[in-house]
PDB file of N, CA and C in Angstrom:
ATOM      1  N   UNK A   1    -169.300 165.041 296.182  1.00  0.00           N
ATOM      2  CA  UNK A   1    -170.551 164.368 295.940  1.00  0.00           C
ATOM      3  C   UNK A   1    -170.719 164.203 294.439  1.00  0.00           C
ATOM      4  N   UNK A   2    -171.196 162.969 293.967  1.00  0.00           N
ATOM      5  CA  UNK A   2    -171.728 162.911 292.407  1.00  0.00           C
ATOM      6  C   UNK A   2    -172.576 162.310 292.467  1.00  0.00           C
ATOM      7  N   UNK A   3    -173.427 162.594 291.262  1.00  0.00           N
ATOM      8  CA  UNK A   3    -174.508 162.047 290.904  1.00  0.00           C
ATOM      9  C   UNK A   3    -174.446 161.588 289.541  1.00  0.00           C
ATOM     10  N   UNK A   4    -176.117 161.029 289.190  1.00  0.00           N
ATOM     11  CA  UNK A   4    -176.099 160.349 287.681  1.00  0.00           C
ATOM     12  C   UNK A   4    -176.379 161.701 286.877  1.00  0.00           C
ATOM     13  N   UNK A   5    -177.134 162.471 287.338  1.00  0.00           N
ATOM     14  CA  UNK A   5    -177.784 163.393 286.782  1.00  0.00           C
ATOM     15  C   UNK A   5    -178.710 162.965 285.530  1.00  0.00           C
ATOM     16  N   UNK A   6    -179.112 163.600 284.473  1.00  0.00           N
ATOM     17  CA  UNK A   6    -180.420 163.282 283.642  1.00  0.00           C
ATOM     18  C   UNK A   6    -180.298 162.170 282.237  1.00  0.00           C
ATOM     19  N   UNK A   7    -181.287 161.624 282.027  1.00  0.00           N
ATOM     20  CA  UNK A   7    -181.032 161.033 281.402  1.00  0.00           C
ATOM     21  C   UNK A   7    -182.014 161.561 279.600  1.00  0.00           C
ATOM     22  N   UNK A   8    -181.317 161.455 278.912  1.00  0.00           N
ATOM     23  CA  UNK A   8    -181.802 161.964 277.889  1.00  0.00           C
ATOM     24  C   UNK A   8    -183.164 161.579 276.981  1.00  0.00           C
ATOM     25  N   UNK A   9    -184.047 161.940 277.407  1.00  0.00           N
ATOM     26  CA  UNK A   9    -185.414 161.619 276.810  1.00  0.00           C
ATOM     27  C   UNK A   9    -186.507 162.706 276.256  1.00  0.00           C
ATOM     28  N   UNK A  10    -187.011 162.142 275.278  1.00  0.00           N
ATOM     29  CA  UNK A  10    -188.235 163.655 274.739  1.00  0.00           C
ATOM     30  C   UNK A  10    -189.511 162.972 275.286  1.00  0.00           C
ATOM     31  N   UNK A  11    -190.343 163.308 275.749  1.00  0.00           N
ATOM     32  CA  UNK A  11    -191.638 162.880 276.370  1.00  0.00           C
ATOM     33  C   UNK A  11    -192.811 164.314 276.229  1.00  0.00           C
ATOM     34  N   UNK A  12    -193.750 163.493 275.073  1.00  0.00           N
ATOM     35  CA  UNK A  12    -194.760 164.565 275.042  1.00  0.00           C
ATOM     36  C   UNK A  12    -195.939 164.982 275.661  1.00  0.00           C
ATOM     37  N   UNK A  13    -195.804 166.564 276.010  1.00  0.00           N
ATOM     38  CA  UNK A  13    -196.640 167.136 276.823  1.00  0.00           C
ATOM     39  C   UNK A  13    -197.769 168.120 275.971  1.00  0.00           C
ATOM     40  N   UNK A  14    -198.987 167.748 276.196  1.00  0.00           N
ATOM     41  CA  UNK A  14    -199.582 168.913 275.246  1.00  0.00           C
ATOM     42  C   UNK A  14    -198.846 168.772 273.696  1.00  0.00           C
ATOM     43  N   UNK A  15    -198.756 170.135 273.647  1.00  0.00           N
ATOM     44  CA  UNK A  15    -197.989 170.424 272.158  1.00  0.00           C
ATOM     45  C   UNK A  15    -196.136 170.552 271.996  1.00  0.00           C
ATOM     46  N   UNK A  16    -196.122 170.731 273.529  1.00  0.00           N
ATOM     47  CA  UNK A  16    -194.664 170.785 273.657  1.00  0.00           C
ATOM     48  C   UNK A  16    -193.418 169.384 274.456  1.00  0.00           C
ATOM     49  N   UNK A  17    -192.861 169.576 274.429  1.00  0.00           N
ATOM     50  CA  UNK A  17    -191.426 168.164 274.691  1.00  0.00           C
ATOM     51  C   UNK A  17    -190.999 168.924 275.624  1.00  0.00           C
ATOM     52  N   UNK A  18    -191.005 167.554 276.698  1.00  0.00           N
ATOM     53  CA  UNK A  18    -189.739 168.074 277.667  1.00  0.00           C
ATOM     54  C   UNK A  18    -189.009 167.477 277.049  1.00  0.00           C
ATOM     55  N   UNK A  19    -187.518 168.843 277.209  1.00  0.00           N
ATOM     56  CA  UNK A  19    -186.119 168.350 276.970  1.00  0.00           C
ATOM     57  C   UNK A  19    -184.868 167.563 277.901  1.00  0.00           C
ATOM     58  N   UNK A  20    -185.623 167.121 278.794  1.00  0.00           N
ATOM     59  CA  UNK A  20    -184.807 165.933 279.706  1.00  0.00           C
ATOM     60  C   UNK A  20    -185.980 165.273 280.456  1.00  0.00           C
ATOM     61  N   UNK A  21    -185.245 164.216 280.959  1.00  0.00           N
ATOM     62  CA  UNK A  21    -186.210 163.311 281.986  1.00  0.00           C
ATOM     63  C   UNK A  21    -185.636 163.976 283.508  1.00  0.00           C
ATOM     64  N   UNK A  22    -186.336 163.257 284.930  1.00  0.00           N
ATOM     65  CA  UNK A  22    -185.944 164.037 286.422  1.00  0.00           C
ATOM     66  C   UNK A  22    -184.815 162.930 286.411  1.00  0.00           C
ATOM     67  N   UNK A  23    -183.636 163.824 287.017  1.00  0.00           N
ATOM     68  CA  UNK A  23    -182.342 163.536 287.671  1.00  0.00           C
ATOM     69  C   UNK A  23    -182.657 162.355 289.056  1.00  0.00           C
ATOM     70  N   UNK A  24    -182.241 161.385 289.230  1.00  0.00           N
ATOM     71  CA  UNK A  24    -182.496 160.481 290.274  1.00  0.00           C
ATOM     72  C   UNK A  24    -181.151 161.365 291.201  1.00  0.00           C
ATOM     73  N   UNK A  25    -182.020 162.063 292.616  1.00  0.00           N
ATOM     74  CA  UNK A  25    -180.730 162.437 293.217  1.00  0.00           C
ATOM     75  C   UNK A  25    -179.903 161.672 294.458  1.00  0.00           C
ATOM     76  N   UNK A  26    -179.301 162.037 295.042  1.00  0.00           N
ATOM     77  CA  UNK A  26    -178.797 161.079 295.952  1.00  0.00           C
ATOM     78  C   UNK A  26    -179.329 160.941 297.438  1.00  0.00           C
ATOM     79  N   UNK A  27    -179.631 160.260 297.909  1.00  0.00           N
ATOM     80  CA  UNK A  27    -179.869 160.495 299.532  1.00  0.00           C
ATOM     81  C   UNK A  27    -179.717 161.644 300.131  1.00  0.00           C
ATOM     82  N   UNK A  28    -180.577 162.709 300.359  1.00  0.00           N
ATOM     83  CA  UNK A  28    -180.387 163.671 301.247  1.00  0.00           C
ATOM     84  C   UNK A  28    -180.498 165.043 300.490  1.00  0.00           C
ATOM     85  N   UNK A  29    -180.158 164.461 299.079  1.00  0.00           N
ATOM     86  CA  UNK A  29    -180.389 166.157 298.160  1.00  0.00           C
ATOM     87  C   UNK A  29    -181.718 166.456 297.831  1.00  0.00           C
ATOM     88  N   UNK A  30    -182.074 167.660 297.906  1.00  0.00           N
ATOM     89  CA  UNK A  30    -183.359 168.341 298.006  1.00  0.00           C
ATOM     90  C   UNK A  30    -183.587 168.818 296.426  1.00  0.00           C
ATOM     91  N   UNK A  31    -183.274 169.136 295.706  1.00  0.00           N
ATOM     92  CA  UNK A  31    -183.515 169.327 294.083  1.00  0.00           C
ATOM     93  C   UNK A  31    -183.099 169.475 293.052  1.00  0.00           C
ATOM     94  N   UNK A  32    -183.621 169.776 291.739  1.00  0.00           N
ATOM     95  CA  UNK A  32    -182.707 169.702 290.826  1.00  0.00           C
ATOM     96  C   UNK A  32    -183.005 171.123 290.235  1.00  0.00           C
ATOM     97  N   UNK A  33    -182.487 171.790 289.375  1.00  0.00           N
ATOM     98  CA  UNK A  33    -182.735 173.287 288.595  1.00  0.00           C
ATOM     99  C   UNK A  33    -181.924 173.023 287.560  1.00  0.00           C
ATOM    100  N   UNK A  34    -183.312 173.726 286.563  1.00  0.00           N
ATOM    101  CA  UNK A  34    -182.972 173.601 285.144  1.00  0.00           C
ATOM    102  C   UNK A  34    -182.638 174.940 284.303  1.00  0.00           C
ATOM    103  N   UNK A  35    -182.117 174.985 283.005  1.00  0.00           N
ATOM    104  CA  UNK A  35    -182.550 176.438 282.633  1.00  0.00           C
ATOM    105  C   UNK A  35    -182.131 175.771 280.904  1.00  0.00           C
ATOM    106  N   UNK A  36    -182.873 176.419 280.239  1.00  0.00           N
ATOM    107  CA  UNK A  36    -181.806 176.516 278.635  1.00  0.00           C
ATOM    108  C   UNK A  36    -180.652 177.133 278.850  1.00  0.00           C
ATOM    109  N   UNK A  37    -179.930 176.575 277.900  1.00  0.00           N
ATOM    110  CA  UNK A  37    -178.455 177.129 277.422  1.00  0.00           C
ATOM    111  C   UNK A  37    -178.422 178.476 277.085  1.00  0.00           C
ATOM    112  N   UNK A  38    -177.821 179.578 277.948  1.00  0.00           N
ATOM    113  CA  UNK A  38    -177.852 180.614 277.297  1.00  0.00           C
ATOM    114  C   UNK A  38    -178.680 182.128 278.208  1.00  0.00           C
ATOM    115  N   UNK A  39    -179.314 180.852 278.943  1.00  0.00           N
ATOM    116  CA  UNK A  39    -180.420 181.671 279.875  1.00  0.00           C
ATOM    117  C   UNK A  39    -180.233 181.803 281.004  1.00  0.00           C
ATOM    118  N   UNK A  40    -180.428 183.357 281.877  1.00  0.00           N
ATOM    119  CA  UNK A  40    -179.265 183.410 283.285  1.00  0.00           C
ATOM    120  C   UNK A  40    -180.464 182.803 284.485  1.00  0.00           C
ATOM    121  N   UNK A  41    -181.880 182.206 284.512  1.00  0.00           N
ATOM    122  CA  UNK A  41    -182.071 182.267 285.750  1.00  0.00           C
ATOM    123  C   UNK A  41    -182.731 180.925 285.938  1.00  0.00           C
ATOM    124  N   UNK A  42    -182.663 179.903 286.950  1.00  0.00           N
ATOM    125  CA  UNK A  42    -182.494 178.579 287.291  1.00  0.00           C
ATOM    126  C   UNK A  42    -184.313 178.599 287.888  1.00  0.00           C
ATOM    127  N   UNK A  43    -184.676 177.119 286.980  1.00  0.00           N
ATOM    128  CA  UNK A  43    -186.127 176.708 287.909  1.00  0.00           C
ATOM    129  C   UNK A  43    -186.176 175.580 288.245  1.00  0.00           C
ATOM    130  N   UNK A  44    -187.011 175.139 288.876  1.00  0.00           N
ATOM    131  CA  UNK A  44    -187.202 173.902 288.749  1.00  0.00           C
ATOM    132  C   UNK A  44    -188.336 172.394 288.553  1.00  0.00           C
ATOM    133  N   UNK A  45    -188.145 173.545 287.373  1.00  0.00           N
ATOM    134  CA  UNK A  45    -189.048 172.734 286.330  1.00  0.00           C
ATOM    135  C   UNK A  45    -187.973 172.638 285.319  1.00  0.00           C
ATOM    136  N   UNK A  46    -188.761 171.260 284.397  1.00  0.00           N
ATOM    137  CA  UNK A  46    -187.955 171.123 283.215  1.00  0.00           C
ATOM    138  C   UNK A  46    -187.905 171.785 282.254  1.00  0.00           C
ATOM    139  N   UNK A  47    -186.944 172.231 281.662  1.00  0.00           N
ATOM    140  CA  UNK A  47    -187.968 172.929 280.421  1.00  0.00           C
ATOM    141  C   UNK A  47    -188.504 172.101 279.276  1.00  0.00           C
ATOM    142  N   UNK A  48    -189.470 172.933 278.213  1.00  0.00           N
ATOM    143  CA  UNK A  48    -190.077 172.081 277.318  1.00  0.00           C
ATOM    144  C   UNK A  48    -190.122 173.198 275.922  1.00  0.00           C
ATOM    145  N   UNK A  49    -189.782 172.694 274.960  1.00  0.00           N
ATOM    146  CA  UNK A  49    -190.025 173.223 273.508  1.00  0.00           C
ATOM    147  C   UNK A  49    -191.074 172.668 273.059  1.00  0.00           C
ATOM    148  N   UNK A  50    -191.750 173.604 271.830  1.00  0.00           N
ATOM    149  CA  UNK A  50    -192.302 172.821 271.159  1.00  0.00           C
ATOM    150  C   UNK A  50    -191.494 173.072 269.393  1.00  0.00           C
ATOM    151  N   UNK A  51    -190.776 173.606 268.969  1.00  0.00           N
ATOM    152  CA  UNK A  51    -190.474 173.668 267.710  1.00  0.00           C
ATOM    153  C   UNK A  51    -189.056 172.844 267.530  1.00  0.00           C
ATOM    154  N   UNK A  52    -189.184 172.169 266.430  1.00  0.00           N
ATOM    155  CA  UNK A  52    -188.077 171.277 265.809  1.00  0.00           C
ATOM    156  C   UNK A  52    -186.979 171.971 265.847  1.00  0.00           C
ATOM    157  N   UNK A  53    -185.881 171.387 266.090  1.00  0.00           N
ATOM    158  CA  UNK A  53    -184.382 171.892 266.585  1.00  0.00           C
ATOM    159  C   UNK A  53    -183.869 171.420 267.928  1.00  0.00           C
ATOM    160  N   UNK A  54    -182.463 171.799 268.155  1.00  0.00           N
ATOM    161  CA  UNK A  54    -181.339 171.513 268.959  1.00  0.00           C
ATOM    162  C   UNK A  54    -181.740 172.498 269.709  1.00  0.00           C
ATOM    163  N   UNK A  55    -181.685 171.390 271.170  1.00  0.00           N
ATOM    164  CA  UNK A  55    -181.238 172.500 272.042  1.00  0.00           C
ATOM    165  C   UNK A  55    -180.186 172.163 273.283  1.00  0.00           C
ATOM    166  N   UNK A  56    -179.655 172.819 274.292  1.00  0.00           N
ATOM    167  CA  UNK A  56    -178.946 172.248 275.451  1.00  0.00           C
ATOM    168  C   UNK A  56    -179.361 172.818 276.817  1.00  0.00           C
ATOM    169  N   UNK A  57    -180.257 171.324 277.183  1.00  0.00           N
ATOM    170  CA  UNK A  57    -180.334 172.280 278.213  1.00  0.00           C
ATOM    171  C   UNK A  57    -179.053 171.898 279.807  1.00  0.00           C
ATOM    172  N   UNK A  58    -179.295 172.862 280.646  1.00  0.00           N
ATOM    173  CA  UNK A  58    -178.404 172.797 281.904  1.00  0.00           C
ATOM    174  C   UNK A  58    -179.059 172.577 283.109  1.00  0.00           C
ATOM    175  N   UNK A  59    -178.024 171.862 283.999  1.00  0.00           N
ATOM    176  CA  UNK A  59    -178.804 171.864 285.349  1.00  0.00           C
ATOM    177  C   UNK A  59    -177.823 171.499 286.447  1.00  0.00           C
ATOM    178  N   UNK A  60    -178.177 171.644 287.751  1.00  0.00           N
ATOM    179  CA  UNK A  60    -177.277 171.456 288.756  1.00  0.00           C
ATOM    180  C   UNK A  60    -178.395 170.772 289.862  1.00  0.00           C
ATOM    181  N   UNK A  61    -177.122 170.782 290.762  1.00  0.00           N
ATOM    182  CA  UNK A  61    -178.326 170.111 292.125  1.00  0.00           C
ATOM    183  C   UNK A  61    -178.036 172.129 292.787  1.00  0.00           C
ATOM    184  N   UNK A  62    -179.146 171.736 293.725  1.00  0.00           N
ATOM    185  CA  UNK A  62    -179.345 173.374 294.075  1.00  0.00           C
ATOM    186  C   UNK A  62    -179.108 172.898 295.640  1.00  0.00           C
ATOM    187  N   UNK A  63    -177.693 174.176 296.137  1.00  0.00           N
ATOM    188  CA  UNK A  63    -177.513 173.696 297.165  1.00  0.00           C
ATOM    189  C   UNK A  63    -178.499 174.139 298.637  1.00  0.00           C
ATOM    190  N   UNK A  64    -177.851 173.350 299.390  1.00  0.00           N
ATOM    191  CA  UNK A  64    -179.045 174.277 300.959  1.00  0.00           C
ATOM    192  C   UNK A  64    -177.880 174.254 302.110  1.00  0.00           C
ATOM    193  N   UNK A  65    -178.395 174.326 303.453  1.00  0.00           N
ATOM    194  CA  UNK A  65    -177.769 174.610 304.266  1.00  0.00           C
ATOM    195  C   UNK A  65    -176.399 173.805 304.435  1.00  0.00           C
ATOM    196  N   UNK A  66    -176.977 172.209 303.914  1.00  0.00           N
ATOM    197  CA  UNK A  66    -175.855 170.949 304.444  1.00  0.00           C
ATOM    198  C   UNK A  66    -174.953 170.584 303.253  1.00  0.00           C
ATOM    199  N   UNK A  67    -175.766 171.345 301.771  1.00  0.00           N
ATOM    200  CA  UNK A  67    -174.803 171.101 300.238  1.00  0.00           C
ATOM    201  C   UNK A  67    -175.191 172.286 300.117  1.00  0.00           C
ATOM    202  N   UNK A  68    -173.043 172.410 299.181  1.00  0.00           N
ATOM    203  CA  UNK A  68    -172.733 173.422 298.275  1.00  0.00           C
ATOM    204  C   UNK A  68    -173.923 172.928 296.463  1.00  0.00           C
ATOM    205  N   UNK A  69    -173.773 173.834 296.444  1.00  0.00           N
ATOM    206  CA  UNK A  69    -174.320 173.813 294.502  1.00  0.00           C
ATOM    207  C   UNK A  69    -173.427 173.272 294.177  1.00  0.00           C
ATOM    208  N   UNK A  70    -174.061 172.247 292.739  1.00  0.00           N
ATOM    209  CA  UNK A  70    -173.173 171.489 292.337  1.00  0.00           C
ATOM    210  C   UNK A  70    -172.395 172.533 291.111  1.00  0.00           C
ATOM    211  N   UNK A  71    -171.733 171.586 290.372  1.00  0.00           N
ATOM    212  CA  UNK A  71    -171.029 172.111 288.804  1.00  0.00           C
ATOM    213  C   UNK A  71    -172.636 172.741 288.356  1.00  0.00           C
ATOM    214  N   UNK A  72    -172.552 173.156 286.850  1.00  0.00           N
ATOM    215  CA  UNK A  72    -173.086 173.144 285.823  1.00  0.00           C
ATOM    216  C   UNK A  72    -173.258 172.075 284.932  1.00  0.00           C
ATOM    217  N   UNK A  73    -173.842 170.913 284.647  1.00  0.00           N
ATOM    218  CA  UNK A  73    -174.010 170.068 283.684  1.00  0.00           C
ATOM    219  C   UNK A  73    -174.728 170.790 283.060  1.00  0.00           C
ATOM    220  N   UNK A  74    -174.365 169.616 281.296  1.00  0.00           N
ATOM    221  CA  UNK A  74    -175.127 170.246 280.172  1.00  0.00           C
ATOM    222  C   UNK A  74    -175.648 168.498 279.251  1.00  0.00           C
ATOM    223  N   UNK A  75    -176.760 169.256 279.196  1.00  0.00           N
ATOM    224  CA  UNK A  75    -177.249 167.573 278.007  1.00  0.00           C
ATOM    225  C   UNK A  75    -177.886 167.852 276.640  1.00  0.00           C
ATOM    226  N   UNK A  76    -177.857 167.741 275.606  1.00  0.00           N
ATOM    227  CA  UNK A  76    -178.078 167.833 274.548  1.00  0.00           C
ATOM    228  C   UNK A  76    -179.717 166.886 274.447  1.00  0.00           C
ATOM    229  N   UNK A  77    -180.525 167.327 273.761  1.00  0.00           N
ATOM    230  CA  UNK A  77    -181.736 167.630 273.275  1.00  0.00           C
ATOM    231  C   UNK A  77    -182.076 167.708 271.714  1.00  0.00           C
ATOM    232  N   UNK A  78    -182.947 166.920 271.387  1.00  0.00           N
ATOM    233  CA  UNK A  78    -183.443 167.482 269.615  1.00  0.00           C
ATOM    234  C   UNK A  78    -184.620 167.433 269.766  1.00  0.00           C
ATOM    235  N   UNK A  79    -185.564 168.222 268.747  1.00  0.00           N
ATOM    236  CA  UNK A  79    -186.964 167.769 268.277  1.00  0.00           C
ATOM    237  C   UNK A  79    -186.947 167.512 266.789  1.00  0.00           C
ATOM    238  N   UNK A  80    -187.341 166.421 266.132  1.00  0.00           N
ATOM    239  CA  UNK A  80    -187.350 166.092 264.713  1.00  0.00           C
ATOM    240  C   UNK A  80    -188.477 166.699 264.170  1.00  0.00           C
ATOM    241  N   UNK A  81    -188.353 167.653 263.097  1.00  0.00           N
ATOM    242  CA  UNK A  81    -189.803 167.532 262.111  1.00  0.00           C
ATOM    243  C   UNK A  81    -190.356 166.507 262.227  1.00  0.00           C
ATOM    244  N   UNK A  82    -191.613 166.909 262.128  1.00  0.00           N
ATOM    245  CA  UNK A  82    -192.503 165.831 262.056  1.00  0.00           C
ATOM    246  C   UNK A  82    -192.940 165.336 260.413  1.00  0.00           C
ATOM    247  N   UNK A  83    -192.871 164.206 260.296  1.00  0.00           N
ATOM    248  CA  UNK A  83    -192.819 163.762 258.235  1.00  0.00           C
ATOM    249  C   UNK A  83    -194.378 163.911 257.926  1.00  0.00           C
ATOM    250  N   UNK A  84    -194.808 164.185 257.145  1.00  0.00           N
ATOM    251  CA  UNK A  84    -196.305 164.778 256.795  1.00  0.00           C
ATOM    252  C   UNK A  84    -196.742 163.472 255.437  1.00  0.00           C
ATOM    253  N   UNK A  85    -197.263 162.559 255.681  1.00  0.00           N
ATOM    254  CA  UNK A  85    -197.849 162.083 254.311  1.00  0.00           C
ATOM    255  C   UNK A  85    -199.093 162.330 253.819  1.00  0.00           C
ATOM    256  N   UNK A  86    -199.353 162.886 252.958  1.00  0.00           N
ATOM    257  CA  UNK A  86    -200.817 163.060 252.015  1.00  0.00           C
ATOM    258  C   UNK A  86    -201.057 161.828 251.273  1.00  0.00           C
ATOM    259  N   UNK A  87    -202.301 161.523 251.715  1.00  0.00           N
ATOM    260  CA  UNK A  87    -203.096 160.663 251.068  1.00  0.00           C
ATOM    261  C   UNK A  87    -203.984 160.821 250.145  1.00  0.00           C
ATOM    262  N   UNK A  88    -203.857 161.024 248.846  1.00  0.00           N
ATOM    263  CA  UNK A  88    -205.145 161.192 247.715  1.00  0.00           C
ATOM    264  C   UNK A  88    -206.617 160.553 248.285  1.00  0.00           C
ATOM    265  N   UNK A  89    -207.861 161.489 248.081  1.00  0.00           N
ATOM    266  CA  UNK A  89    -209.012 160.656 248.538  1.00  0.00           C
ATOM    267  C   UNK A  89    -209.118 159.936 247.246  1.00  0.00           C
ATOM    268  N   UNK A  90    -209.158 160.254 246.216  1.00  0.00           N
ATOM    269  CA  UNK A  90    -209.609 159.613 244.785  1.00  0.00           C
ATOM    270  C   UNK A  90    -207.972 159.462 244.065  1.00  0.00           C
ATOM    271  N   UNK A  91    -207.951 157.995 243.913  1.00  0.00           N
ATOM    272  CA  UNK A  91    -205.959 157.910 243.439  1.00  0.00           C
ATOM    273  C   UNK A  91    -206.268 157.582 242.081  1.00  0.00           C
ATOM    274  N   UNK A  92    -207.529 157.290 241.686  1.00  0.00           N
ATOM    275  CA  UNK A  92    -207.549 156.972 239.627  1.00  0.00           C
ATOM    276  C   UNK A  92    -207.597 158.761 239.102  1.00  0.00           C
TER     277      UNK A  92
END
């Protein structure tokens, strides 16, 4: 079985970014599970940062009675500083 799996997007929530968009799955598969890179236990929810930096997150399809679990995919993620301009109230 394959899929497209996620497609790479930052979309802001509150104060924090999700670090992927939802996986379009295939006919008949029941969900997707996420986790950061690094981290041993699977949800399924996306995850979301809020501080500037790289991250990777992972995910699989989660199997059930009629599917095995898939691989491990991995997708890469950034958050950019945000650029700060100051405006003088009085510029003479």
């Amino acid at each position: 079985m394959s899929f497209n799996g996620l497609a790479a997007a930052i979309t802001a929530v509150k104060s924090q970014k999700l670090l992927s968009a939802p996986a379009k799955l295939p006919d008949g598969c029941a969900k997707m599970q996420y986790r950061m890179s690094g981290e041993t236990s699977w949800s399924n929810s996306i995850p979301a940062a809020a501080k500037a930096g790289n991250y990777t997150v992972e995910y699989r399809y989660a199997g059930d009675k009629n599917h095995k679990t898939s691989a491990v995919f991995r997708i890469k993620a950034s958050i950019a500083r945000a650029k700060i301009t100051i405006t003088a109230q009085d510029k003479t």
